[in-house]
N, C-alpha and C. Protein backbone atom coordinates (compact mmCIF):
# COMPACT_ATOMS: atom_id res chain seq x y z
N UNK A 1 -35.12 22.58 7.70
CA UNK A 1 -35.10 23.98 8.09
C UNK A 1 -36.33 24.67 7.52
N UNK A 2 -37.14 25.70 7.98
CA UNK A 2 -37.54 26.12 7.95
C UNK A 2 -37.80 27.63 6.59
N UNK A 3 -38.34 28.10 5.97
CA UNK A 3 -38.23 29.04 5.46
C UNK A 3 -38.32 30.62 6.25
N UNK A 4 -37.51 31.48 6.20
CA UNK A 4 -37.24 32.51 7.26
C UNK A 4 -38.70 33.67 6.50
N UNK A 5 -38.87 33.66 5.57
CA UNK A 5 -39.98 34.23 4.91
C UNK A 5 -42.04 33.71 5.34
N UNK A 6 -42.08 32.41 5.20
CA UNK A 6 -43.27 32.24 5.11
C UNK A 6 -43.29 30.57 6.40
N UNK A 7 -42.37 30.22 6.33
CA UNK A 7 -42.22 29.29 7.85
C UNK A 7 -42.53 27.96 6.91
N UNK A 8 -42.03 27.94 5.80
CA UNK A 8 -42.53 26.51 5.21
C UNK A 8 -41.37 25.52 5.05
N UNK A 9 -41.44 24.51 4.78
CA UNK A 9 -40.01 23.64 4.46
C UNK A 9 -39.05 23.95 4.04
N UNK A 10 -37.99 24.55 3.90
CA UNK A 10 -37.28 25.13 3.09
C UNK A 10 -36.34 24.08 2.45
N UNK A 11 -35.99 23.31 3.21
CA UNK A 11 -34.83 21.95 2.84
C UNK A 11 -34.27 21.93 4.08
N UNK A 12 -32.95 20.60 4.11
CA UNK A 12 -32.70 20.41 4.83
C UNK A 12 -31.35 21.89 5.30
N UNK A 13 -30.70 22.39 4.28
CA UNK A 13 -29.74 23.43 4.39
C UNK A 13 -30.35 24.56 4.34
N UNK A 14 -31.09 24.90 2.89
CA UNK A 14 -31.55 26.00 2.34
C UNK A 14 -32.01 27.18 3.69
N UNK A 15 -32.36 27.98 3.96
CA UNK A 15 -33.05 29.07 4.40
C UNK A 15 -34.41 29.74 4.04
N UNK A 16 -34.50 29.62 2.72
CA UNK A 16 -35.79 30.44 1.66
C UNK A 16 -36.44 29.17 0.88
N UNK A 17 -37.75 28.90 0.52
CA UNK A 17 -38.11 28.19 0.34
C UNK A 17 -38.42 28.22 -1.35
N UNK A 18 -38.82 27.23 -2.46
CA UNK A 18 -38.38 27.71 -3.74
C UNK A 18 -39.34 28.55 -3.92
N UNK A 19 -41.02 29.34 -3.81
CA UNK A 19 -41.44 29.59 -4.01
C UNK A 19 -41.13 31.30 -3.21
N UNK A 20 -40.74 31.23 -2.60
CA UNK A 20 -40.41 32.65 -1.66
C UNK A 20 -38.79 33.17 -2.72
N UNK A 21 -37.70 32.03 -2.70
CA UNK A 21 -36.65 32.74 -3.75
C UNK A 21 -37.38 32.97 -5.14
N UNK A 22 -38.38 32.89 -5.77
CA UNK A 22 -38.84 33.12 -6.96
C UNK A 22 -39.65 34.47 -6.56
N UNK A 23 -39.93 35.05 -5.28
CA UNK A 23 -40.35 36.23 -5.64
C UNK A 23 -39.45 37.22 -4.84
N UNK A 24 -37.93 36.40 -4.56
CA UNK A 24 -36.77 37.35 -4.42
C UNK A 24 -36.28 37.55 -5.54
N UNK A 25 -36.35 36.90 -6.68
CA UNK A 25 -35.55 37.04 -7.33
C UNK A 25 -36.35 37.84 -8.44
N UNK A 26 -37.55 38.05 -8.28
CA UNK A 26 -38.29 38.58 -9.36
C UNK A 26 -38.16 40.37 -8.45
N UNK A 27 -37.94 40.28 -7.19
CA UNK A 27 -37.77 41.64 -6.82
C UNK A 27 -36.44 42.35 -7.54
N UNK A 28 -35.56 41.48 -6.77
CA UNK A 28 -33.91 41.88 -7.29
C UNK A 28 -33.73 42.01 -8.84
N UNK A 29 -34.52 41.85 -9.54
CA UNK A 29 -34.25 41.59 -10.66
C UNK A 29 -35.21 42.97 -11.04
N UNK A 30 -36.03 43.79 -10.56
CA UNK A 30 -36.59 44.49 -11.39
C UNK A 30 -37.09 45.84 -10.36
N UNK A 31 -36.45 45.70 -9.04
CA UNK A 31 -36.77 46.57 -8.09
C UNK A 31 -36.28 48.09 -8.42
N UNK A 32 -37.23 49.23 -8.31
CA UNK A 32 -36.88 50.70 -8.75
C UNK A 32 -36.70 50.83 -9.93
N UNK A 33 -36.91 49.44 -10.68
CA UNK A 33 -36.75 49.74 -12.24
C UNK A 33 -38.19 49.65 -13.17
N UNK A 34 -39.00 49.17 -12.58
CA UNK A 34 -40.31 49.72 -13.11
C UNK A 34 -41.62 49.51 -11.52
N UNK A 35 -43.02 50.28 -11.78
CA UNK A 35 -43.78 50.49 -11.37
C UNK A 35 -44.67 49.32 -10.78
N UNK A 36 -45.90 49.51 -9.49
CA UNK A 36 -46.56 48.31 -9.20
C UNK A 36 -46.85 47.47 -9.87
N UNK A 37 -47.82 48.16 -11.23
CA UNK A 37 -48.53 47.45 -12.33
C UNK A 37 -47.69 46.24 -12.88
N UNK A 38 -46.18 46.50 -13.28
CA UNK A 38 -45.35 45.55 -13.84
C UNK A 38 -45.04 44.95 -12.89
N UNK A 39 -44.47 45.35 -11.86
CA UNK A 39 -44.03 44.33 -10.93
C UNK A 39 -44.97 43.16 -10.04
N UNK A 40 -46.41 43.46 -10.20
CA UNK A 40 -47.67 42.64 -10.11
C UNK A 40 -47.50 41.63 -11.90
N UNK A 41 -47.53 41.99 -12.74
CA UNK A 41 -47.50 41.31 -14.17
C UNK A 41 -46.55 40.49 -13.87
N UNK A 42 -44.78 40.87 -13.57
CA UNK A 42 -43.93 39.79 -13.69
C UNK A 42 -44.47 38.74 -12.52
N UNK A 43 -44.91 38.55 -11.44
CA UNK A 43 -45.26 38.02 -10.37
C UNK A 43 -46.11 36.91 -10.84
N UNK A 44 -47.26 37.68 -11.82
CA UNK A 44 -47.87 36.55 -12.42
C UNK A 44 -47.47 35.79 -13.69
N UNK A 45 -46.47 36.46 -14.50
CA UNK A 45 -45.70 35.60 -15.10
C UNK A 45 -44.84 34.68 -14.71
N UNK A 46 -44.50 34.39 -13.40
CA UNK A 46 -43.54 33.76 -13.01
C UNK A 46 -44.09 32.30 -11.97
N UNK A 47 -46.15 33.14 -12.45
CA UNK A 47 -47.03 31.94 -11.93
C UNK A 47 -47.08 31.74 -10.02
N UNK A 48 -46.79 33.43 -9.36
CA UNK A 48 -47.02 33.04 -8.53
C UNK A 48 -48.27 34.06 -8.07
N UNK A 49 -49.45 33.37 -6.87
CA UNK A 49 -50.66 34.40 -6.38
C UNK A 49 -50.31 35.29 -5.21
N UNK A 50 -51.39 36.12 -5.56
CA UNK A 50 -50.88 37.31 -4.61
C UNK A 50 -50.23 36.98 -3.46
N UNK A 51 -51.03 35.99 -2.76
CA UNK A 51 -50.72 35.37 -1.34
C UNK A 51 -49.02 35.82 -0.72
N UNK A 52 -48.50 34.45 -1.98
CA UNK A 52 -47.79 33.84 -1.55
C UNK A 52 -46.75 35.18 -2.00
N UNK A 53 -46.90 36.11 -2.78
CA UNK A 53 -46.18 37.82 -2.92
C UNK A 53 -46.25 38.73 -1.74
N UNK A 54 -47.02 38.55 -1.48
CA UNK A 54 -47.91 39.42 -0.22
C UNK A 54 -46.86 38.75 1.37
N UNK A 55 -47.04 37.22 1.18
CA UNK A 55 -46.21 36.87 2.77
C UNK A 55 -44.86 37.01 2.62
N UNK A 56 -44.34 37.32 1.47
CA UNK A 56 -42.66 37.49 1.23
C UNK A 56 -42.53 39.34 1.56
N UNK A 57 -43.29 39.88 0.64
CA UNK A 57 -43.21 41.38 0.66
C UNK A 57 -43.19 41.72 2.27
N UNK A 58 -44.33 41.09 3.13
CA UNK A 58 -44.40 41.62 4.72
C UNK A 58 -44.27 40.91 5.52
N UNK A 59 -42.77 40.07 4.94
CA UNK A 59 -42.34 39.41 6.16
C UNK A 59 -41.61 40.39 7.24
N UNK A 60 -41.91 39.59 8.24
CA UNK A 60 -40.91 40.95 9.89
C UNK A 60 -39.86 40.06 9.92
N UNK A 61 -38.62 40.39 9.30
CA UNK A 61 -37.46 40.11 10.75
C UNK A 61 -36.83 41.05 11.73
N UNK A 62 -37.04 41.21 12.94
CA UNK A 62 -37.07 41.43 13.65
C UNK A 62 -37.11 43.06 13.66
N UNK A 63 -36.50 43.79 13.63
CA UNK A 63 -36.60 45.70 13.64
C UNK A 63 -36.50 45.68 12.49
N UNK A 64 -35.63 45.00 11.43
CA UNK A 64 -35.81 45.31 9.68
C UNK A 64 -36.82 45.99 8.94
N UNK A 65 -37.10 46.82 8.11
CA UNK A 65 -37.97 46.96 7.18
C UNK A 65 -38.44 45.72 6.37
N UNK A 66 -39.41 45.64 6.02
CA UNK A 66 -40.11 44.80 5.24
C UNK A 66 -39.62 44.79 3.87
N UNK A 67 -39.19 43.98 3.13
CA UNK A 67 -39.31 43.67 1.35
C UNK A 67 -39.65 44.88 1.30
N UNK A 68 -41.65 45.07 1.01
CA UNK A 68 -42.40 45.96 0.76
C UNK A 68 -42.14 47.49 1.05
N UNK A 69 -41.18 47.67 2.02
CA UNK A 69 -40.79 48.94 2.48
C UNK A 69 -39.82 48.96 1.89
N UNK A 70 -38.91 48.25 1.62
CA UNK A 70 -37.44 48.52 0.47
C UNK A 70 -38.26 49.36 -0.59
N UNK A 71 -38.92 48.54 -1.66
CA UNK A 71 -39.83 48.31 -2.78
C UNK A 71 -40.28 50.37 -2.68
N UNK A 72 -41.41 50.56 -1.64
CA UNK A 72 -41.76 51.55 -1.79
C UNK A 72 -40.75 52.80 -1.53
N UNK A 73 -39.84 52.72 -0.80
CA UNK A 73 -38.40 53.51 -0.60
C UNK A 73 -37.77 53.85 -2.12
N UNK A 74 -37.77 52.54 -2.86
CA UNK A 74 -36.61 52.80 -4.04
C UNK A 74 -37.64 53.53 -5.16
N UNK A 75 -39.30 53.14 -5.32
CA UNK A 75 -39.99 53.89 -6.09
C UNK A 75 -40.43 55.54 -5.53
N UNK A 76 -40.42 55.76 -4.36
CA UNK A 76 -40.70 56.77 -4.25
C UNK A 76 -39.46 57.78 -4.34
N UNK A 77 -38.23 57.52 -4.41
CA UNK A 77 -37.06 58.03 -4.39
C UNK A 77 -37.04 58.38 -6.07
N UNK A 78 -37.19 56.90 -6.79
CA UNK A 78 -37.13 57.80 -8.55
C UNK A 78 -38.15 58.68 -8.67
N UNK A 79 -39.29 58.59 -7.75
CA UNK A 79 -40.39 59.28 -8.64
C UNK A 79 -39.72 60.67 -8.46
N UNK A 80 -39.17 60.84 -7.09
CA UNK A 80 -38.98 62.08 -6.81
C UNK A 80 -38.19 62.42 -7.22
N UNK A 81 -37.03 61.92 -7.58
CA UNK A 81 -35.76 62.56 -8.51
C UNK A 81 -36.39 62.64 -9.93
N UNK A 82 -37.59 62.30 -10.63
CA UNK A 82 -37.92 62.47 -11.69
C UNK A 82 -38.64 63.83 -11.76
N UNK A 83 -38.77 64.31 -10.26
CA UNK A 83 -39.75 65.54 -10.25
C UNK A 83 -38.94 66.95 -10.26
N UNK A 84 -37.56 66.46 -10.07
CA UNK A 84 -36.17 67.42 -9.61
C UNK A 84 -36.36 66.95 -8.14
N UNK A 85 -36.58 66.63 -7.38
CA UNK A 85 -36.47 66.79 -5.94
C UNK A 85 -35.79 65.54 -5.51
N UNK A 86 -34.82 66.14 -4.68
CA UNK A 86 -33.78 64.41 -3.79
C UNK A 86 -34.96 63.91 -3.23
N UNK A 87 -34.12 62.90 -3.61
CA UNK A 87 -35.30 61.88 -3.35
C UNK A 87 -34.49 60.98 -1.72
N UNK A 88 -34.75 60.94 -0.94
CA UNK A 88 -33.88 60.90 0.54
C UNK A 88 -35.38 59.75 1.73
N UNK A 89 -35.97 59.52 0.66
CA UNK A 89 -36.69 58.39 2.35
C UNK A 89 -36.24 57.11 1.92
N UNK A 90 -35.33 56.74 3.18
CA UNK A 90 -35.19 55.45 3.40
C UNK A 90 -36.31 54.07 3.65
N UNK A 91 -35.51 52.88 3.59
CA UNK A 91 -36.70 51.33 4.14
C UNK A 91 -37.13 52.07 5.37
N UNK A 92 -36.00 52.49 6.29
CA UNK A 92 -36.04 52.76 7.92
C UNK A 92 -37.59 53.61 8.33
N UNK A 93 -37.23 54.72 7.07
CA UNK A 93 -38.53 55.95 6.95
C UNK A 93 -39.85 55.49 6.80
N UNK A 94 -40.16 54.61 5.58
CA UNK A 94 -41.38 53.97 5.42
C UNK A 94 -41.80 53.00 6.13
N UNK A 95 -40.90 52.04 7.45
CA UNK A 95 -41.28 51.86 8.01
C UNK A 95 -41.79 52.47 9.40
N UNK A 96 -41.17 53.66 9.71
CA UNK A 96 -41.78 54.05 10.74
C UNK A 96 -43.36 54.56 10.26
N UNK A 97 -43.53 54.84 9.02
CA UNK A 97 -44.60 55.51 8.70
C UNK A 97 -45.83 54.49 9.12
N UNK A 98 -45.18 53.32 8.14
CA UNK A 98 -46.37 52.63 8.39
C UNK A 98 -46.40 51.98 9.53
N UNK A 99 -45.39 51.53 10.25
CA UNK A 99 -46.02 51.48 12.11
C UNK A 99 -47.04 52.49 12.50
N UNK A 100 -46.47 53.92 12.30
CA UNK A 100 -47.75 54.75 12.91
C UNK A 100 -48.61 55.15 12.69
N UNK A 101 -48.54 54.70 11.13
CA UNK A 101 -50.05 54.20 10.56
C UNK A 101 -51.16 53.79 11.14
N UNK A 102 -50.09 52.35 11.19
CA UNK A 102 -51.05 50.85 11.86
C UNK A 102 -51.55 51.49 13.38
N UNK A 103 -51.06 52.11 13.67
CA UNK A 103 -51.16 52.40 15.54
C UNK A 103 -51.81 53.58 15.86
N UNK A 104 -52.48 54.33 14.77
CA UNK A 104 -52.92 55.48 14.77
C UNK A 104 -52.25 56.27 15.28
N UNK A 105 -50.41 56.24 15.37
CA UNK A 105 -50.11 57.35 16.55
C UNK A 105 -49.24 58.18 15.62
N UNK A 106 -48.42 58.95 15.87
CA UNK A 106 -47.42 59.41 14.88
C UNK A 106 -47.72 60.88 14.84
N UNK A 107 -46.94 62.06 14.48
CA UNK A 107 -47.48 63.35 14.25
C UNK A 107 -48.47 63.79 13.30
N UNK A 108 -48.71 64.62 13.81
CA UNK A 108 -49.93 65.55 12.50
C UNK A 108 -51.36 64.42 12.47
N UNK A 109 -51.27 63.23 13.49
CA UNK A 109 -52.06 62.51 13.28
C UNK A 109 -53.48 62.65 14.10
N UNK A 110 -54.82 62.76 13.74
CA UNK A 110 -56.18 62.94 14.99
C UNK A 110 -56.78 61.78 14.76
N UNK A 111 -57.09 61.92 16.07
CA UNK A 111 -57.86 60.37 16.23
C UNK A 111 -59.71 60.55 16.45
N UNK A 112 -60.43 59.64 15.81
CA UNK A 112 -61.85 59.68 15.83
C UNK A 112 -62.42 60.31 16.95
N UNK A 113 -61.79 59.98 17.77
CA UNK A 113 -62.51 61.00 19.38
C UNK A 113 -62.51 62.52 19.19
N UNK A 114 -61.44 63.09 18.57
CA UNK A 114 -60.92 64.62 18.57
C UNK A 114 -61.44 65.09 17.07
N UNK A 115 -61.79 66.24 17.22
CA UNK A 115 -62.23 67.06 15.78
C UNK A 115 -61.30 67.18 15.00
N UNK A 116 -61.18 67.35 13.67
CA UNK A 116 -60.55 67.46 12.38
C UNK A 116 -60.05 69.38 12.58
N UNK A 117 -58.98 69.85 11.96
CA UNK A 117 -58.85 71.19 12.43
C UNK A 117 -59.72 71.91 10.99
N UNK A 118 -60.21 70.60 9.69
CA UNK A 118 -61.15 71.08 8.73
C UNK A 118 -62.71 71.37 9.48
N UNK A 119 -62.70 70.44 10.45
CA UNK A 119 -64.15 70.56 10.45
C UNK A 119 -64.96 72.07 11.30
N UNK A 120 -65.69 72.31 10.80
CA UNK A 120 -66.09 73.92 11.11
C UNK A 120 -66.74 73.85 12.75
């Protein structure tokens, strides 16, 4: 079988492959509970490279949010309850963001052809 994360061997039963459950388990284990900086440190304490962090964090299954969109959902939610303010964006939220990111489309958004409403 396949790994549903990065498409590598997983075993003959398994689903996740051992190197993809080592940076589930380094998520689950420390997600919304501290910042990028640490959660890049444990990653490399646990001896794995960006890469192979990077194809787990932005894996697509299918309409799901990404790992990486959980991740930024649960930190941007404490930051904001640390500021007084509910903290209320969902995986669902940060992913639409960054679709319309990627696609240049989305509100409040101008595109290189059209003027800036800064520019004089």
């Amino acid at each position: 079988m396949r790994c549903i994360y990065c498409r590598a061997r997983a075993g003959f039963i398994r689903k996740v492959c051992g190197v993809c459950t080592r940076v589930i388990a380094v998520v689950e284990r420390s997600a919304g509970q501290v910042g990028w900086t640490e959660l890049v440190d444990l990653f490399a304490a646990e001896g794995l490279s960006r890469g192979q962090v990077d194809r787990v964090l932005d894996a697509v299954s299918g309409d799901a949010p990404t790992i990486r969109d959980r991740l930024t959902s649960q930190m941007t939610n404490v930051l904001m309850r640390n500021l007084g303010m509910p903290g209320r964006q969902s995986p669902e939220d940060v992913r639409r963001v960054r679709l319309a990111m990627a696609s240049g489309g989305g509100d409040g958004n101008w595109t290189m052809s059209e003027k800036s409403s800064e520019t004089p």
